[in-house]
PDB file of N, CA and C in Angstrom:
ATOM      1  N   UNK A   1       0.821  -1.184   0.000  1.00  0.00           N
ATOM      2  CA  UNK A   1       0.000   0.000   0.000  1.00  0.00           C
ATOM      3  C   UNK A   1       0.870   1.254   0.000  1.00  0.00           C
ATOM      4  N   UNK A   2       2.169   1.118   0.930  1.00  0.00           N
ATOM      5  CA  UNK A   2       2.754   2.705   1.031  1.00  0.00           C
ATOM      6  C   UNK A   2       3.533   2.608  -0.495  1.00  0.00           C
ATOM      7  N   UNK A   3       3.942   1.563  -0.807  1.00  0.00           N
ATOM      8  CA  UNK A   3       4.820   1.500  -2.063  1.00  0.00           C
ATOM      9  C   UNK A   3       3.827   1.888  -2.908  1.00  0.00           C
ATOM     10  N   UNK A   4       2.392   1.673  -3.617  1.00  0.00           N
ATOM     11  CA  UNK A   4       1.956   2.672  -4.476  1.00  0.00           C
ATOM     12  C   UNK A   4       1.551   3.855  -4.613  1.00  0.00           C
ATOM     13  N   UNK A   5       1.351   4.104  -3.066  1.00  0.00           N
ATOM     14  CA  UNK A   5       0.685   5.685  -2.487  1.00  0.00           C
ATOM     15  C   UNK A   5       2.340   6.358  -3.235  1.00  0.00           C
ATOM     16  N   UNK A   6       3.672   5.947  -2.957  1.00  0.00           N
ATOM     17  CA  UNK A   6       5.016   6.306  -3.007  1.00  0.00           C
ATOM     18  C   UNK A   6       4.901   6.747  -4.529  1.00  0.00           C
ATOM     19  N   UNK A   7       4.514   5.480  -5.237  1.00  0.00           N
ATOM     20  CA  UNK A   7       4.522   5.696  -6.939  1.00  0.00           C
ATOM     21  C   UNK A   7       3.560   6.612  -7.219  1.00  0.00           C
ATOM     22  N   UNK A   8       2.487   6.744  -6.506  1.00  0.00           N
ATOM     23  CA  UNK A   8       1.196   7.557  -6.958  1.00  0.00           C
ATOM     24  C   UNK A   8       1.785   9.178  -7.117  1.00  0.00           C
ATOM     25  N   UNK A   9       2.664   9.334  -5.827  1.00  0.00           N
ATOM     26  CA  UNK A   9       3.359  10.471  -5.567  1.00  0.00           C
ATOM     27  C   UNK A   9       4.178  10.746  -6.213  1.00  0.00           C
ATOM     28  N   UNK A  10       5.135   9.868  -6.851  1.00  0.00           N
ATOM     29  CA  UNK A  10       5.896   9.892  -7.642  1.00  0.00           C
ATOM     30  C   UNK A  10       5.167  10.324  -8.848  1.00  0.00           C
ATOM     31  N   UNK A  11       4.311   9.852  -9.455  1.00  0.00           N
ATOM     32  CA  UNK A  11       4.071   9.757 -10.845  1.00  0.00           C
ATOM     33  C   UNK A  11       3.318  11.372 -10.758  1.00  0.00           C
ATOM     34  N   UNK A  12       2.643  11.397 -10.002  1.00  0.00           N
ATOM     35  CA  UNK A  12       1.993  13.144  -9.441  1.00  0.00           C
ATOM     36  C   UNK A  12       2.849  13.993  -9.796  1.00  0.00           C
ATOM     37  N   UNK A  13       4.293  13.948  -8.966  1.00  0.00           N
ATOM     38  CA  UNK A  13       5.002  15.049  -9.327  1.00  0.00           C
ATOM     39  C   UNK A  13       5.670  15.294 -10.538  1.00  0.00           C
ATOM     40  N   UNK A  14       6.123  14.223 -11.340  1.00  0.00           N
ATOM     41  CA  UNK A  14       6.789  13.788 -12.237  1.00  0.00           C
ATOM     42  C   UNK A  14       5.457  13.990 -13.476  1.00  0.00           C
ATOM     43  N   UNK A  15       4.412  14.219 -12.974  1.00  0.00           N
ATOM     44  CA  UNK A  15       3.723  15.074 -14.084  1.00  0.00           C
ATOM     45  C   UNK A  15       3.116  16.339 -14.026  1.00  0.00           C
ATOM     46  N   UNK A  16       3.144  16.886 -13.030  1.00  0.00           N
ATOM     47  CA  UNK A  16       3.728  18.219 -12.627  1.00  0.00           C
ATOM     48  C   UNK A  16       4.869  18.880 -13.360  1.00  0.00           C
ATOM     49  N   UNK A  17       5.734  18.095 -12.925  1.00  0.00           N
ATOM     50  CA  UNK A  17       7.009  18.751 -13.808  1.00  0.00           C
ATOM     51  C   UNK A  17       6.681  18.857 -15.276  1.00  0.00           C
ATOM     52  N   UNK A  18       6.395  17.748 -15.781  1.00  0.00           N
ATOM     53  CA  UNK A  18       5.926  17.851 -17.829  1.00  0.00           C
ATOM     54  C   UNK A  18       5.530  19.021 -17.390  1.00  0.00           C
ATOM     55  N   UNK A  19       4.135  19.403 -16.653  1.00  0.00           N
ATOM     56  CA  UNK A  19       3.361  20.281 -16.970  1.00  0.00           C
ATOM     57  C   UNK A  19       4.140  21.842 -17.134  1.00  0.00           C
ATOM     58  N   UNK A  20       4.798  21.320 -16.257  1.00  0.00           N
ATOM     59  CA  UNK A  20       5.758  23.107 -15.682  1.00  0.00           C
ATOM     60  C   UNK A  20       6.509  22.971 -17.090  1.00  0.00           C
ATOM     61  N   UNK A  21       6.994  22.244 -17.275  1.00  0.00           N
ATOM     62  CA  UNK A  21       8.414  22.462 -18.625  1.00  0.00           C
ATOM     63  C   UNK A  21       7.189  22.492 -19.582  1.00  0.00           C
ATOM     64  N   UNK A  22       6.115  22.047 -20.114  1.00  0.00           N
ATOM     65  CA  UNK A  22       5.250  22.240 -21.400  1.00  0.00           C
ATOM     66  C   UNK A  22       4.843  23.534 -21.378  1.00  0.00           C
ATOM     67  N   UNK A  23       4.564  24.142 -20.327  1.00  0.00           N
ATOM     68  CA  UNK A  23       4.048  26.299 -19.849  1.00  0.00           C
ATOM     69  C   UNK A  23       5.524  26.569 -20.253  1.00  0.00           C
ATOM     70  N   UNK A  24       6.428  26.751 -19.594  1.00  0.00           N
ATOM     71  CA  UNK A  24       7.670  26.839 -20.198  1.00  0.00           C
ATOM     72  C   UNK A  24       7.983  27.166 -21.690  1.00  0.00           C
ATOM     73  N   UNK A  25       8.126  25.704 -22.068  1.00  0.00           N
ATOM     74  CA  UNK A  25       8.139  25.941 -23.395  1.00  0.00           C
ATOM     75  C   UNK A  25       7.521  26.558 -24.083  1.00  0.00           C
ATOM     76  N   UNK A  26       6.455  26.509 -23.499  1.00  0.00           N
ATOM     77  CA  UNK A  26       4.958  27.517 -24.480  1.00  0.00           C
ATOM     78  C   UNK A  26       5.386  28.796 -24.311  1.00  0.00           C
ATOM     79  N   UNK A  27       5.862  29.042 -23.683  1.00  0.00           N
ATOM     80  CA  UNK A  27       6.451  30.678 -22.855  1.00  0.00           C
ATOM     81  C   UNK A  27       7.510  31.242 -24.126  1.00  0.00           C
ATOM     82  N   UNK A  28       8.312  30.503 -23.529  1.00  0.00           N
ATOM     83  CA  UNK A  28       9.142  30.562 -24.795  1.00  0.00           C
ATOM     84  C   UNK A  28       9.161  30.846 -25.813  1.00  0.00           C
ATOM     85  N   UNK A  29       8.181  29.835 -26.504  1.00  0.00           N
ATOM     86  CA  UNK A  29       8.211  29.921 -28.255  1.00  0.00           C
ATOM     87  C   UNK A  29       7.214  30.850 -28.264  1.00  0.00           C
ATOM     88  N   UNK A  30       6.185  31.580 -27.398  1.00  0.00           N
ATOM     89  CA  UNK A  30       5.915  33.001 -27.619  1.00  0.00           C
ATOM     90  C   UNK A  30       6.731  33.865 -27.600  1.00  0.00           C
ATOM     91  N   UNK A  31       7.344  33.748 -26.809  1.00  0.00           N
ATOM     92  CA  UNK A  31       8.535  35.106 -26.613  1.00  0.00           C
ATOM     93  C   UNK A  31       9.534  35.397 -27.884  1.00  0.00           C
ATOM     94  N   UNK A  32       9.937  34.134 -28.524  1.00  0.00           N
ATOM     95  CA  UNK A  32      10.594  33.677 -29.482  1.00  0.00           C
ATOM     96  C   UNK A  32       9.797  34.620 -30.786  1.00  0.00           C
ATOM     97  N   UNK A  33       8.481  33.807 -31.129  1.00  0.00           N
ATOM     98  CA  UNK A  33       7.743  34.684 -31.742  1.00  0.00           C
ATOM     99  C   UNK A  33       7.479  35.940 -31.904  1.00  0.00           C
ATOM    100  N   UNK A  34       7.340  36.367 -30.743  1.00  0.00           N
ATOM    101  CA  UNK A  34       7.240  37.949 -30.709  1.00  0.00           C
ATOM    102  C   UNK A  34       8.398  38.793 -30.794  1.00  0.00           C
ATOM    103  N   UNK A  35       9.245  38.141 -30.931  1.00  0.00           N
ATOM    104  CA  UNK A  35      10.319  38.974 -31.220  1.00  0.00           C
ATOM    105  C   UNK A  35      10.991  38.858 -32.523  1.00  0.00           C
ATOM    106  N   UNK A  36      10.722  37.889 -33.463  1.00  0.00           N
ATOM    107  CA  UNK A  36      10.628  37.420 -34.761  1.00  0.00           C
ATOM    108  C   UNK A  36       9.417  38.410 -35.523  1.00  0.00           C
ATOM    109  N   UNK A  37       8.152  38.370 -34.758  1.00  0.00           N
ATOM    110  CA  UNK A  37       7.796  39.521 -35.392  1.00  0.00           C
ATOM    111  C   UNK A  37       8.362  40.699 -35.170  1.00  0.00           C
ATOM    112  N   UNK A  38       8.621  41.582 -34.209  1.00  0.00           N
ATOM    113  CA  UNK A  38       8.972  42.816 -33.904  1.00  0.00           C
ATOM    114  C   UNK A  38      10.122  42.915 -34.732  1.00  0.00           C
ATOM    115  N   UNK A  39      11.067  41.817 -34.863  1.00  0.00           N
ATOM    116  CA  UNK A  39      12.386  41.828 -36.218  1.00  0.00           C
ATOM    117  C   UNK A  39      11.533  42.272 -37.568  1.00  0.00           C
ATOM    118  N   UNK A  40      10.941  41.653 -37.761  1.00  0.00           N
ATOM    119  CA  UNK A  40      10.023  41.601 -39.328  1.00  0.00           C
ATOM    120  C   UNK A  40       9.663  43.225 -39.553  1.00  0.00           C
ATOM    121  N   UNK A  41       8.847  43.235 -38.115  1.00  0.00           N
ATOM    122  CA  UNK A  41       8.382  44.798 -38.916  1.00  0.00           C
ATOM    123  C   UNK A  41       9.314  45.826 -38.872  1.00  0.00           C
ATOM    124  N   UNK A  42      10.128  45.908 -37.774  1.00  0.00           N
ATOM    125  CA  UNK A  42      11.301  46.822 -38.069  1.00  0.00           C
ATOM    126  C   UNK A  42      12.137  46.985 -39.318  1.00  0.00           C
ATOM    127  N   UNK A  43      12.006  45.366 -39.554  1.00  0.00           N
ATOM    128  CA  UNK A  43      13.079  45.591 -41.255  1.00  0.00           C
ATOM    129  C   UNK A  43      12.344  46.041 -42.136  1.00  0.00           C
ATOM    130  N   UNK A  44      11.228  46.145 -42.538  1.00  0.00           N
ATOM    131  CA  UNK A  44      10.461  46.432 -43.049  1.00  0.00           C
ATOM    132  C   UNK A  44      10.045  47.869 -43.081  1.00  0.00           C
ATOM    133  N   UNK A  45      10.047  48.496 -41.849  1.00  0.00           N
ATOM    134  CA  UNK A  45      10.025  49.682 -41.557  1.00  0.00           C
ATOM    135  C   UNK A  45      11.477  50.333 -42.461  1.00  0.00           C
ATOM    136  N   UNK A  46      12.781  49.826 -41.620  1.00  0.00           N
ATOM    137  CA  UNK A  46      13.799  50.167 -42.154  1.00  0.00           C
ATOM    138  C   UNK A  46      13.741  50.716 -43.615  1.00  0.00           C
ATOM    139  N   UNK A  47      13.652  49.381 -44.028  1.00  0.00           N
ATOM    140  CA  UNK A  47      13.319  49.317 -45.536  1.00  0.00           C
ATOM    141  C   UNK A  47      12.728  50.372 -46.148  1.00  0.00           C
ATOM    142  N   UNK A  48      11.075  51.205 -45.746  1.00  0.00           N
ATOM    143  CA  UNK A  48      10.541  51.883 -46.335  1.00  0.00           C
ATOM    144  C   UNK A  48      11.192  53.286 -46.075  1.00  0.00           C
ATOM    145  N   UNK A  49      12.366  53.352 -44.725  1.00  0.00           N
ATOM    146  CA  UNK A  49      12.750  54.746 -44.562  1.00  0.00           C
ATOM    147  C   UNK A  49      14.053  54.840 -45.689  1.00  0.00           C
ATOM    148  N   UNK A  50      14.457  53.511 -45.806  1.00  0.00           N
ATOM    149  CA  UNK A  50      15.420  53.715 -46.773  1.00  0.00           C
ATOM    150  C   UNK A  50      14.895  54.441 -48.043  1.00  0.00           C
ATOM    151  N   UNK A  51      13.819  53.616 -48.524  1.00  0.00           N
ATOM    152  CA  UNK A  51      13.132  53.849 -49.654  1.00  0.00           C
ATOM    153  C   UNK A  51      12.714  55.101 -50.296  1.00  0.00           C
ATOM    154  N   UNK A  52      12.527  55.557 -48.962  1.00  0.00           N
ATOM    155  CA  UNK A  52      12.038  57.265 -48.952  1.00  0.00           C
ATOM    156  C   UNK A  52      13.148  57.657 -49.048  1.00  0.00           C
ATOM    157  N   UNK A  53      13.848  57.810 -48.045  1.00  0.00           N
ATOM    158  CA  UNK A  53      15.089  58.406 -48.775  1.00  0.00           C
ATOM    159  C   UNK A  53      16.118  58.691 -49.994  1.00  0.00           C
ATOM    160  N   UNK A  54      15.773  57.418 -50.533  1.00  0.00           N
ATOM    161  CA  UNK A  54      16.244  57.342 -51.912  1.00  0.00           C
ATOM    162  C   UNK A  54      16.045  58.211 -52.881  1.00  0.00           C
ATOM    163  N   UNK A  55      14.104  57.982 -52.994  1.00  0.00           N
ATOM    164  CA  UNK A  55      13.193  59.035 -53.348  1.00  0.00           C
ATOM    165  C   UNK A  55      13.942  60.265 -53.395  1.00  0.00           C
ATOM    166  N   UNK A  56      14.224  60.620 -51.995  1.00  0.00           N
ATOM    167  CA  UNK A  56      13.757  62.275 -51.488  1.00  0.00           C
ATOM    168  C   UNK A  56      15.574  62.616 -52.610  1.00  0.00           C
ATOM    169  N   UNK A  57      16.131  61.976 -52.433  1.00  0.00           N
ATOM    170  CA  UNK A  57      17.607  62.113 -53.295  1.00  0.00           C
ATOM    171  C   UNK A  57      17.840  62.045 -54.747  1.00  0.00           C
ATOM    172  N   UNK A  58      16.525  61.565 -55.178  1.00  0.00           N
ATOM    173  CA  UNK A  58      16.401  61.789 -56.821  1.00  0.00           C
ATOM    174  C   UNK A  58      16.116  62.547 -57.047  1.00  0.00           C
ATOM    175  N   UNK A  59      14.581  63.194 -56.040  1.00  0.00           N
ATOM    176  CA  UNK A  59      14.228  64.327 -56.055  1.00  0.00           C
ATOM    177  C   UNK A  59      15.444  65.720 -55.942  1.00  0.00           C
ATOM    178  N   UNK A  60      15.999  65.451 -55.351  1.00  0.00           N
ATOM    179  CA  UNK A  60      16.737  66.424 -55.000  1.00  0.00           C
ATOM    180  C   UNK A  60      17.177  66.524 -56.071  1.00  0.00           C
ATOM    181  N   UNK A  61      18.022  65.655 -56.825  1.00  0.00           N
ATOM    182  CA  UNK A  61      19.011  65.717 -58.118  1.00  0.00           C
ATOM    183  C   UNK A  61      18.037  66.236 -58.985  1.00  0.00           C
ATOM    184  N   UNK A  62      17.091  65.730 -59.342  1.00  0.00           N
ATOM    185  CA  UNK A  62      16.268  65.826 -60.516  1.00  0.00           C
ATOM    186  C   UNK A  62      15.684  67.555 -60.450  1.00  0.00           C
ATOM    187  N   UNK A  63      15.562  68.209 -59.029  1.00  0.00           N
ATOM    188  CA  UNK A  63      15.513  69.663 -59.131  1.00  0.00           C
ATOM    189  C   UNK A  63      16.466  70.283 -59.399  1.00  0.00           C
ATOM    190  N   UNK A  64      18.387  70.382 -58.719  1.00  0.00           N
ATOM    191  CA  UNK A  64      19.015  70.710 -58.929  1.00  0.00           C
ATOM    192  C   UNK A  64      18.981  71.043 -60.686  1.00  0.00           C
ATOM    193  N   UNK A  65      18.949  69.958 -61.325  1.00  0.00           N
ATOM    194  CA  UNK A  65      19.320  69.425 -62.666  1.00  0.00           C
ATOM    195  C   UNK A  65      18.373  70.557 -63.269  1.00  0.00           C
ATOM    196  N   UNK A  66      17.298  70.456 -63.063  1.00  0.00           N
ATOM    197  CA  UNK A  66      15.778  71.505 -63.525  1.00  0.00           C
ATOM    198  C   UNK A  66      16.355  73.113 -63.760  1.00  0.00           C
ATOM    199  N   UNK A  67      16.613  72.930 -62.147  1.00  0.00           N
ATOM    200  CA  UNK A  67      16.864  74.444 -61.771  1.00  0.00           C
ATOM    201  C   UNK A  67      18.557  75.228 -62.281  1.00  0.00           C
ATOM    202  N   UNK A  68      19.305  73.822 -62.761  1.00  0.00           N
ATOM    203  CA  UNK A  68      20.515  74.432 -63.388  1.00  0.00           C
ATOM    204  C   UNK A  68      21.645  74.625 -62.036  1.00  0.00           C
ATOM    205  N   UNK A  69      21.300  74.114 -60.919  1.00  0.00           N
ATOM    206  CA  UNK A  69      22.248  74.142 -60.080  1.00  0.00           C
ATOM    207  C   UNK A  69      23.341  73.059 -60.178  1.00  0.00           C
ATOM    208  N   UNK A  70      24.310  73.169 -59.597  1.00  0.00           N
ATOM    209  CA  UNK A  70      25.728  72.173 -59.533  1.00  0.00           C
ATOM    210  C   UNK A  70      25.307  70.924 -59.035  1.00  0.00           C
ATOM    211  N   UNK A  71      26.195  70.012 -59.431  1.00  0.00           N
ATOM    212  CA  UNK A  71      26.151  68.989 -58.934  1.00  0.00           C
ATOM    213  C   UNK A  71      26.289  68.795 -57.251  1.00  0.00           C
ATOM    214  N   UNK A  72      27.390  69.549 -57.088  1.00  0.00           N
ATOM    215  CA  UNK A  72      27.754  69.588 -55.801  1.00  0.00           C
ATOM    216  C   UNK A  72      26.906  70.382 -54.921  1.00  0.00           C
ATOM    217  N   UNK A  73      25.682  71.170 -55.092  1.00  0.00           N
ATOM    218  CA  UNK A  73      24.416  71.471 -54.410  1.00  0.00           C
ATOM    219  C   UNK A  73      23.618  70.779 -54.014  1.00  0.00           C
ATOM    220  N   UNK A  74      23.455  69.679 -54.716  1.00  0.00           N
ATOM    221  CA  UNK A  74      22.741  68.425 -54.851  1.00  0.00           C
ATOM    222  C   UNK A  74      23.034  67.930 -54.094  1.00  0.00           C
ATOM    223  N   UNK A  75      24.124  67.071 -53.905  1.00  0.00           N
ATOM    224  CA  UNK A  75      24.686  66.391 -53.310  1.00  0.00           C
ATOM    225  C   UNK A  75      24.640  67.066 -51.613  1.00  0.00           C
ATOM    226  N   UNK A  76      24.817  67.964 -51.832  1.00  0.00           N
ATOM    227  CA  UNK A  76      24.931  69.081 -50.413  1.00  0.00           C
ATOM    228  C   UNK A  76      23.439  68.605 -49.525  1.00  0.00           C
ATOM    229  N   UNK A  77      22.460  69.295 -50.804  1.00  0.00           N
ATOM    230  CA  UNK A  77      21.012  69.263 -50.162  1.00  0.00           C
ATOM    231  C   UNK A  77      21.003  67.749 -49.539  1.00  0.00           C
ATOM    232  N   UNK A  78      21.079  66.775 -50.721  1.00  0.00           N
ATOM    233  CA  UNK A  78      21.073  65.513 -50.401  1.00  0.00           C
ATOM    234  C   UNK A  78      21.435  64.851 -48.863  1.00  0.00           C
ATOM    235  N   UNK A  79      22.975  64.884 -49.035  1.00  0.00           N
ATOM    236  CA  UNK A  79      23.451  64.776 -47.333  1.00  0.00           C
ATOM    237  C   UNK A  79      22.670  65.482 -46.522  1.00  0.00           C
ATOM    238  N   UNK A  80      22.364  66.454 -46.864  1.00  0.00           N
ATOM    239  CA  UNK A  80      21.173  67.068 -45.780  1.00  0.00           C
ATOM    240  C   UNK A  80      19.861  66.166 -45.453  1.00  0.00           C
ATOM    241  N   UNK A  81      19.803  65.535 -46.076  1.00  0.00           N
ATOM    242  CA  UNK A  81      18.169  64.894 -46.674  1.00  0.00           C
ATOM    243  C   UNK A  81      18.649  63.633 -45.903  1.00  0.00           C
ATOM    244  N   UNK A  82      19.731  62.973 -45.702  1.00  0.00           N
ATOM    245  CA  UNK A  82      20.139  61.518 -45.443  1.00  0.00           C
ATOM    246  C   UNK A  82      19.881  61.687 -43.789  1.00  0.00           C
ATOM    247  N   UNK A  83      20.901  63.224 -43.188  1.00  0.00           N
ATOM    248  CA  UNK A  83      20.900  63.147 -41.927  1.00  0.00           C
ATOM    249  C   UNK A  83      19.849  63.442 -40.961  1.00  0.00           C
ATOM    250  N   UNK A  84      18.474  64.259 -41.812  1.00  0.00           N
ATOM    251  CA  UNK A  84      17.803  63.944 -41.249  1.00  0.00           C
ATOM    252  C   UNK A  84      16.882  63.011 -40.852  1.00  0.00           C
ATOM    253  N   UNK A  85      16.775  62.298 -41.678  1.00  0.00           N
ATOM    254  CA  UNK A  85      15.862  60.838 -41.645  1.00  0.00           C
ATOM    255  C   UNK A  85      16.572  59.721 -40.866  1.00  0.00           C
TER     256      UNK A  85
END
């Protein structure tokens, strides 16, 4: 009788524990996740500030060019255009 009450106890805690390490893990591979997304959209973000910027630097050239200014105005405005973004 005490020897299965012993195993009963045994097997109790010993599935307890699964339980604790399966929350765990679940913990985890959320945390994991959510930070796989938060990577995603940042690059993505990145990405579109790059994008704009690019933009805003053609623009720039493509007025210079219009307006008959130097190359090296362009370029001026431009670096201007990079450091603020």
């Amino acid at each position: 009788m005490r020897a299965a009450q012993a195993a009963s106890h045994g097997i109790d805690g010993m599935t307890a524990s699964m339980i604790k390490g399966a929350a765990a893990g679940h913990l985890l591979a959320e945390a994991i996740h959510k930070a796989i997304e938060w990577a995603k959209e940042w690059a993505i973000e990145a990405a579109k500030e790059a994008a704009h910027t690019e933009r805003a630097a053609v623009v720039a050239r493509s007025l210079a060019k219009a307006h008959g200014d130097g190359a090296a105005a362009a370029e001026k405005a431009i670096e201007a255009i990079k450091h603020v973004g």
